[in-house]
Protein backbone atom coordinates (compact mmCIF):
# COMPACT_ATOMS: atom_id res chain seq x y z
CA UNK A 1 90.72 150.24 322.82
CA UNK A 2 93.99 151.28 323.16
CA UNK A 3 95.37 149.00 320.36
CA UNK A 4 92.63 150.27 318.20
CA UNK A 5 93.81 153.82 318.67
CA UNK A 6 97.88 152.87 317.98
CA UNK A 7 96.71 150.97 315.13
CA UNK A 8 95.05 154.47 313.94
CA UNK A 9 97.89 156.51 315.05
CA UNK A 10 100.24 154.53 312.71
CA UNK A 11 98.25 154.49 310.16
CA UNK A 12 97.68 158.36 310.20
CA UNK A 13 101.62 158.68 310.16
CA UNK A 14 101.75 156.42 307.30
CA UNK A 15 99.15 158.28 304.89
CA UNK A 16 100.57 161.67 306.08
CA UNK A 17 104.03 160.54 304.86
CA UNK A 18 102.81 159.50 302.05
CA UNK A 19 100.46 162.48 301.44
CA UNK A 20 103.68 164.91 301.86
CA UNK A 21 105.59 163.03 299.61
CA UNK A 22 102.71 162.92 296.64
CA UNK A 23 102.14 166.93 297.52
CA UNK A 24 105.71 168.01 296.93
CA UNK A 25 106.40 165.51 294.37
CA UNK A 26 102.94 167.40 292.36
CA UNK A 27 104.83 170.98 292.87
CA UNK A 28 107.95 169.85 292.81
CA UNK A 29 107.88 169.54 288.38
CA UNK A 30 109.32 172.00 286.15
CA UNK A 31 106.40 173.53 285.31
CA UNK A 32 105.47 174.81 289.08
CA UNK A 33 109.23 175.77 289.20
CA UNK A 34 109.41 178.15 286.28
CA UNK A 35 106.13 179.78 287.03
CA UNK A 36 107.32 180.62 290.67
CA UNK A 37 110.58 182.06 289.31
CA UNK A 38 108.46 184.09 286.98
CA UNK A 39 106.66 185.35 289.89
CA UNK A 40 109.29 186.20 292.24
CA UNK A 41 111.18 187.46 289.56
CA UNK A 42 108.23 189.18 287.84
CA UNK A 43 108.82 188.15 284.27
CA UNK A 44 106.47 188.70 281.83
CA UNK A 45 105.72 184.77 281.33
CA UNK A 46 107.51 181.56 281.44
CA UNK A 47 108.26 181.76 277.83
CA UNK A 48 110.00 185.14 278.69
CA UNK A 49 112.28 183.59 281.40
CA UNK A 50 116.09 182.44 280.32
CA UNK A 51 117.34 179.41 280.90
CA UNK A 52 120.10 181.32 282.13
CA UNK A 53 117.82 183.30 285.32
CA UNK A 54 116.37 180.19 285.52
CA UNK A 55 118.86 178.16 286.57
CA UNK A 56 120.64 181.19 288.94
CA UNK A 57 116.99 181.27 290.30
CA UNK A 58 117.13 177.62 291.11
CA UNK A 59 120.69 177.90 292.48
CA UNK A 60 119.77 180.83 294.87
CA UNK A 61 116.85 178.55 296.26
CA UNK A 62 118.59 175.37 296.31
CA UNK A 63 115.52 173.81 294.23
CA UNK A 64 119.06 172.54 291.95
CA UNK A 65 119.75 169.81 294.86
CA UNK A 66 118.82 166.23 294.18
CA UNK A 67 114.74 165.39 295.00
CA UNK A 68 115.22 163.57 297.55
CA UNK A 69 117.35 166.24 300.10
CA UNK A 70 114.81 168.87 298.97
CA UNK A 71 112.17 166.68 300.26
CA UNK A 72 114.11 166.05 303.01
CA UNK A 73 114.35 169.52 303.98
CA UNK A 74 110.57 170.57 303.24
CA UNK A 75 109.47 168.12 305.49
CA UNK A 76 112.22 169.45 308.37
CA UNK A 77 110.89 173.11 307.79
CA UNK A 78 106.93 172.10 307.94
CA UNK A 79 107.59 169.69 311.27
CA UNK A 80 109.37 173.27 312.38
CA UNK A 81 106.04 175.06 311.34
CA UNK A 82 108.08 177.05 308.23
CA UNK A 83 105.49 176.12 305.51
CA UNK A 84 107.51 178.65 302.95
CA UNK A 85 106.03 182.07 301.90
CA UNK A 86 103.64 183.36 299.53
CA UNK A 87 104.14 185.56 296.46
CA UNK A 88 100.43 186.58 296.29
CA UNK A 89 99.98 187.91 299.98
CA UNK A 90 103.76 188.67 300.34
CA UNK A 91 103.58 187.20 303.90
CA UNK A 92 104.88 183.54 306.21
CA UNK A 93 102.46 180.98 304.94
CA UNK A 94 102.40 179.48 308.46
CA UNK A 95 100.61 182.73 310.14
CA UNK A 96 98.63 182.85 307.18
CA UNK A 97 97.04 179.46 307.38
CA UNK A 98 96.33 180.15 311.43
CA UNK A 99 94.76 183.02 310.39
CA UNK A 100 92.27 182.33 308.01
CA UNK A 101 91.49 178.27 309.85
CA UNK A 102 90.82 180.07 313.08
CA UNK A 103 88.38 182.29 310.77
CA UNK A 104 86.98 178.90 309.38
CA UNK A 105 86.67 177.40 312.60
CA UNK A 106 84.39 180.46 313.98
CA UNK A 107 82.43 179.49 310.67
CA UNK A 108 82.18 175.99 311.27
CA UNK A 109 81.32 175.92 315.13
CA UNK A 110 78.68 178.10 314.66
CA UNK A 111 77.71 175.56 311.69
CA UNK A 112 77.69 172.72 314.08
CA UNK A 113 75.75 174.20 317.07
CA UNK A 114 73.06 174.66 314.36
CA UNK A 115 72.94 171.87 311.90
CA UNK A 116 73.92 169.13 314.65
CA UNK A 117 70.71 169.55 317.00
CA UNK A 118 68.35 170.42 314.03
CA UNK A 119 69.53 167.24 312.09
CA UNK A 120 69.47 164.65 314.55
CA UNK A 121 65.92 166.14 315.67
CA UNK A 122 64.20 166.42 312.13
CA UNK A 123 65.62 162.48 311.56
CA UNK A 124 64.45 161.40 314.69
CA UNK A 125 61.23 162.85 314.82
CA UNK A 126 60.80 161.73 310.40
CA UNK A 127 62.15 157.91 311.78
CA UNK A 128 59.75 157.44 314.66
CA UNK A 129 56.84 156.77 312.55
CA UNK A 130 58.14 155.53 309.09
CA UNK A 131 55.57 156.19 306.70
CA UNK A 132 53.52 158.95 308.52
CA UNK A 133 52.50 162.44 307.52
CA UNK A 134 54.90 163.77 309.81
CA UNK A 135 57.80 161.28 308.38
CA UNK A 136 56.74 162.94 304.79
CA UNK A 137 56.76 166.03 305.64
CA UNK A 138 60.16 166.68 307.38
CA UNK A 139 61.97 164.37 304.76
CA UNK A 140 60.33 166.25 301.70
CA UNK A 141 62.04 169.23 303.83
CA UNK A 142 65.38 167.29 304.30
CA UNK A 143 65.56 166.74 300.32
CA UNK A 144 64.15 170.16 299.13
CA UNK A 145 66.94 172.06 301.32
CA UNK A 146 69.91 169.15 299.74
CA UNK A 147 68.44 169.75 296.34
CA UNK A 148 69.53 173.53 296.78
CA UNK A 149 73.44 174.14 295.65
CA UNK A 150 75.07 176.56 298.37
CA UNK A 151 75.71 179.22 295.52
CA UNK A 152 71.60 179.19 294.91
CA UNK A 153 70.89 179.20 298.40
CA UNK A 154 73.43 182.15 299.57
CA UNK A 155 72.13 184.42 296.61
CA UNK A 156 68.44 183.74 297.58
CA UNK A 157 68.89 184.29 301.61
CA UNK A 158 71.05 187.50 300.22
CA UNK A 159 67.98 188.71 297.57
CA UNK A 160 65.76 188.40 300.56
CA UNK A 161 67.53 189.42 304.12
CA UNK A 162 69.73 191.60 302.73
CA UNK A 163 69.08 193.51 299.85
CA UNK A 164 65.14 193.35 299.92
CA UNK A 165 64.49 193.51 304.18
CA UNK A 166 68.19 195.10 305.09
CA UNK A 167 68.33 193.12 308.11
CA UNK A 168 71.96 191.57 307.36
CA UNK A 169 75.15 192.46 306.02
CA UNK A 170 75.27 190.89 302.83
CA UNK A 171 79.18 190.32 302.54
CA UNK A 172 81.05 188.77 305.69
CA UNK A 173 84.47 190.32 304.89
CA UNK A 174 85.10 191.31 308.67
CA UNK A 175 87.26 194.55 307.58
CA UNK A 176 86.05 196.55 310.58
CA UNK A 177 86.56 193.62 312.93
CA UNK A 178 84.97 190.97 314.32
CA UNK A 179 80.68 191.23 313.52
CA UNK A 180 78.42 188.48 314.42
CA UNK A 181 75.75 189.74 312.42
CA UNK A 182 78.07 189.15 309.24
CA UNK A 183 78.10 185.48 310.02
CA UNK A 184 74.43 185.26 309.97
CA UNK A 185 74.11 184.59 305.89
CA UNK A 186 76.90 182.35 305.42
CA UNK A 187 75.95 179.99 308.52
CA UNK A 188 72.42 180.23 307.61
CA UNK A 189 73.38 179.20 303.63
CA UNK A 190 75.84 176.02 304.86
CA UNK A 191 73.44 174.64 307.74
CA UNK A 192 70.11 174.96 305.21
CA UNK A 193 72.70 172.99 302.77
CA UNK A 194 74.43 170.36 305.46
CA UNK A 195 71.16 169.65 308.03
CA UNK A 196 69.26 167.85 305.54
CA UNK A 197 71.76 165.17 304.26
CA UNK A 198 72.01 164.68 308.42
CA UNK A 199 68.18 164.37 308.79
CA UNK A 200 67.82 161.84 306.06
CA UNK A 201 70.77 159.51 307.56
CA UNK A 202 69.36 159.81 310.89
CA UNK A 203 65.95 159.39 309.82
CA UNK A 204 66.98 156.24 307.75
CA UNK A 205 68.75 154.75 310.74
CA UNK A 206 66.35 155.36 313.13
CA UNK A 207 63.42 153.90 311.16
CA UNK A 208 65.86 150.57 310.82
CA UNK A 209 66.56 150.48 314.48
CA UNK A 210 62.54 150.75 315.23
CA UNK A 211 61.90 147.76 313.23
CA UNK A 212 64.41 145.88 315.05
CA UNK A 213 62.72 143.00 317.61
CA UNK A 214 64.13 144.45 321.19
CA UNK A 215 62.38 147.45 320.23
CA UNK A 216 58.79 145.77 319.78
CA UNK A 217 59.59 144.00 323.02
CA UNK A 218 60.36 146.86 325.02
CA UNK A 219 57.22 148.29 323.85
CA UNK A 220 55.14 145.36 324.33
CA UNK A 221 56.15 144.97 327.71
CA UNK A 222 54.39 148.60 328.23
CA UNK A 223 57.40 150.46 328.84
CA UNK A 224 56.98 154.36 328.35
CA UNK A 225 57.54 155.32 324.56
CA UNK A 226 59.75 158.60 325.73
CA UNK A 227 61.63 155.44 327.64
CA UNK A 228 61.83 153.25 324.84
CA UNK A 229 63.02 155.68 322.26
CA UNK A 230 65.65 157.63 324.85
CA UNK A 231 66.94 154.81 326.39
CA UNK A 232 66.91 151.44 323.60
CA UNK A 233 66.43 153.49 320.17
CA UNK A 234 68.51 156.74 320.27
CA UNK A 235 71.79 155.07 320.84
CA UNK A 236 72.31 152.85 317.87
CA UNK A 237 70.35 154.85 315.89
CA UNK A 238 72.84 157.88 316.31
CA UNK A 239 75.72 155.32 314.64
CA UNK A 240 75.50 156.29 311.29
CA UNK A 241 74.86 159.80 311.67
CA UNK A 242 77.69 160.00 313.53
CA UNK A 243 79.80 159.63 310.62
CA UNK A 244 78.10 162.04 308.79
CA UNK A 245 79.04 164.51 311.62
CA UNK A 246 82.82 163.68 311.79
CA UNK A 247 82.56 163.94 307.75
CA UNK A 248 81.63 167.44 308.33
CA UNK A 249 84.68 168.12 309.39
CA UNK A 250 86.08 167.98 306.09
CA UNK A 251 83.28 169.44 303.93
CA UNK A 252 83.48 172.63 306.14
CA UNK A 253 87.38 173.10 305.52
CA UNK A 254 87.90 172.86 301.98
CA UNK A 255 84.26 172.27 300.65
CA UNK A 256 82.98 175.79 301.53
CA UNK A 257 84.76 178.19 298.80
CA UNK A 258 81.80 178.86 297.59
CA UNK A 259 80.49 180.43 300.23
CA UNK A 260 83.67 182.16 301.58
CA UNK A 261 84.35 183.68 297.98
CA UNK A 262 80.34 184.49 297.52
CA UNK A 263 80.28 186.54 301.08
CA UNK A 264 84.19 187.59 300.69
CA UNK A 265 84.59 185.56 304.35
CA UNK A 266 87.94 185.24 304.98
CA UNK A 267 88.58 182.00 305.36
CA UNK A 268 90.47 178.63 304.58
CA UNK A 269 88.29 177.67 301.37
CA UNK A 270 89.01 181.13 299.70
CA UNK A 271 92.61 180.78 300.73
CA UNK A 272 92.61 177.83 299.14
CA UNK A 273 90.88 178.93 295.56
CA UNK A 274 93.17 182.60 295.48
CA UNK A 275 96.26 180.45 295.91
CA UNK A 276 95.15 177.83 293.15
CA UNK A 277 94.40 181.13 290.41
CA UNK A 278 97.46 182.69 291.36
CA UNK A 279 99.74 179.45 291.27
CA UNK A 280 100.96 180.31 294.68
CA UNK A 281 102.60 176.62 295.35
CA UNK A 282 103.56 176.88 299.19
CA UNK A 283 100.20 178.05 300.10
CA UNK A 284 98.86 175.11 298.10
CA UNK A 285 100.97 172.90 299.52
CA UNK A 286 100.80 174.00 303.57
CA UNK A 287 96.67 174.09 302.70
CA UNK A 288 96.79 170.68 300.87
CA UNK A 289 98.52 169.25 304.05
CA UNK A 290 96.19 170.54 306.52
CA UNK A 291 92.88 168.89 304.57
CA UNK A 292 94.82 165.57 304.67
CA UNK A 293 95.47 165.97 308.18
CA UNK A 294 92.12 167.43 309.11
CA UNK A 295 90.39 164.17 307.30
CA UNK A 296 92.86 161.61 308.75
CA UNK A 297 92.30 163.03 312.24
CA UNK A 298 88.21 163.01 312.12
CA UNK A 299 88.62 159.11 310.94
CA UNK A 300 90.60 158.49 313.78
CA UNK A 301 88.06 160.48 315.68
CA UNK A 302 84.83 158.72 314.00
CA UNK A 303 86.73 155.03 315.24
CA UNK A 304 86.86 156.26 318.62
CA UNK A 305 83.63 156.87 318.93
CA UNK A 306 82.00 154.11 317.39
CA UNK A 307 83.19 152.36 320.32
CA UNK A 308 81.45 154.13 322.77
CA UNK A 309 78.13 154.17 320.48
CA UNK A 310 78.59 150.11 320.00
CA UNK A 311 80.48 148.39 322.30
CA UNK A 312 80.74 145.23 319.93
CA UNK A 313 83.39 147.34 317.87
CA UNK A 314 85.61 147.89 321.04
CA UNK A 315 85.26 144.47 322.00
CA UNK A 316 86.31 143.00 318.27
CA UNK A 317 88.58 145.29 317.83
């Protein structure tokens, strides 16, 4: 186990140093360079900006060093937590990117508590009986809701519980401080979106593990079905769902603009897509870092607990 986990651990370091490297190598070109001077020095364009400006503008940000000690230094300031700063918001990008994940991460754990139990309940409940009305019913349910993009979804739930009933906010902007009821349409919209692909994996696992022989024995043997499912089923059914969950991870951090921009929530996602129209590189870069981190992290987090869930991995491992 703990091999398994150092193993991890260095490989984490290994893709993060690469990933930093690739990141500021992708900003780093000429072409990233002259639009941020243009935008700190509010030019008119790039073709506007002289060579001469340029290169004092290069000088006074010691971007005219060789690649190598810039890189050097970039990495020095982000392991300090000094990520740069941003033109657009005119602010630290480290308190910036706190900011808006902390607003993300009130999105996504009330995204969790929801899709979580109603996934792994609807699968369960479809995988029991493979082939039943019941099993037809909650997976034509399961597909119908994936089917849906998020974009359809959130303006349908917003047609409907907003503008036609008036029972929710229909933007999530949070201007007048923190409002629960705001948070309503966009958790509604992701968990509708995310429970289904969860059901299906479950239910597709669980049917597997049903068919499997110490399953028929247990029940032959007249043990209670509650028993049987509880006790031999649920555990390795919950394997490859389990992934799925820890995958999650990473869908909700940079894979819900949509919804952030649609419902003004903000959050990492939008962050993420303002930064990328305005060409605000350090922002793109501190945000680029974190999703790389975020999805080495939950891999290291989805090992770890496929060794509680099967104890052949720990043992092989």
């Amino acid at each position: 186990m703990t091999r398994l986990i150092l193993q991890r651990l260095v490989q984490m370091a290994l893709i993060m140093v690469f990933a930093s490297f690739v990141i500021f190598a992708i900003f780093d070109t000429d072409e990233f360079k002259r639009k941020l001077a243009v935008a700190e020095l509010g030019g008119f364009g790039v073709a506007a900006l002289s060579e001469e400006a340029y290169a004092n503008w290069l000088a006074q940000k010691g971007l005219d060093v060789p690649f190598h000690e810039r890189y050097a230094q970039w990495v020095g300031d982000v392991l300090q937590g000094d990520f740069g700063h941003s033109f657009e918001k005119n602010r630290a990008v480290g308190p910036l990117l706190a900011e808006r994940l902390w607003n993300t991460a009130i999105l996504a754990f009330w995204v969790f508590a929801l899709m979580i139990p109603l996934g792994l309940l609807v699968g369960i409940l479809a995988g029991m009986n493979e082939g039943s009305p019941r099993d037809r019913a909650l997976s034509f349910v399961a597909v119908f809701t994936t089917s849906i993009p998020e974009i359809a979804t959130a303006i349908l739930l917003t047609v409907v519980f907003a503008l036609g009933l008036g029972w929710l906010p229909a933007k999530a902007a949070m201007i007048q401080g923190f409002d629960p009821w705001q948070l309503v349409l966009p958790v509604l919209t992701l968990v509708l979106y995310a429970f289904g692909y969860l059901a299906r994996m479950t239910r597709a696992s669980m049917a597997e593990v049903m068919t499997q022989p110490y399953i028929r024995t247990a029940i032959l043997k007249g043990l209670p079905y509650r028993r049987v499912i509880l006790g031999h089923a649920l555990r390795n059914a919950l394997i490859a769902p389990f992934t799925i969950i820890v995958l999650q991870l990473n869908w909700l951090l940079s894979g819900v603009v949509v919804v952030e921009v649609f419902f003004e929530y903000n959050g990492f996602g939008r962050l993420l897509l303002e930064a990328a129209l305005f060409g605000d590189v350090y922002v793109i870069q501190a945000a680029t870092l974190v999703a790389v981190a975020v999805a080495v992290t939950s891999q290291l987090v989805s090992d770890i607990g496929y060794t509680f869930l099967n104890p052949r991995i720990r043992f092989g491992a």
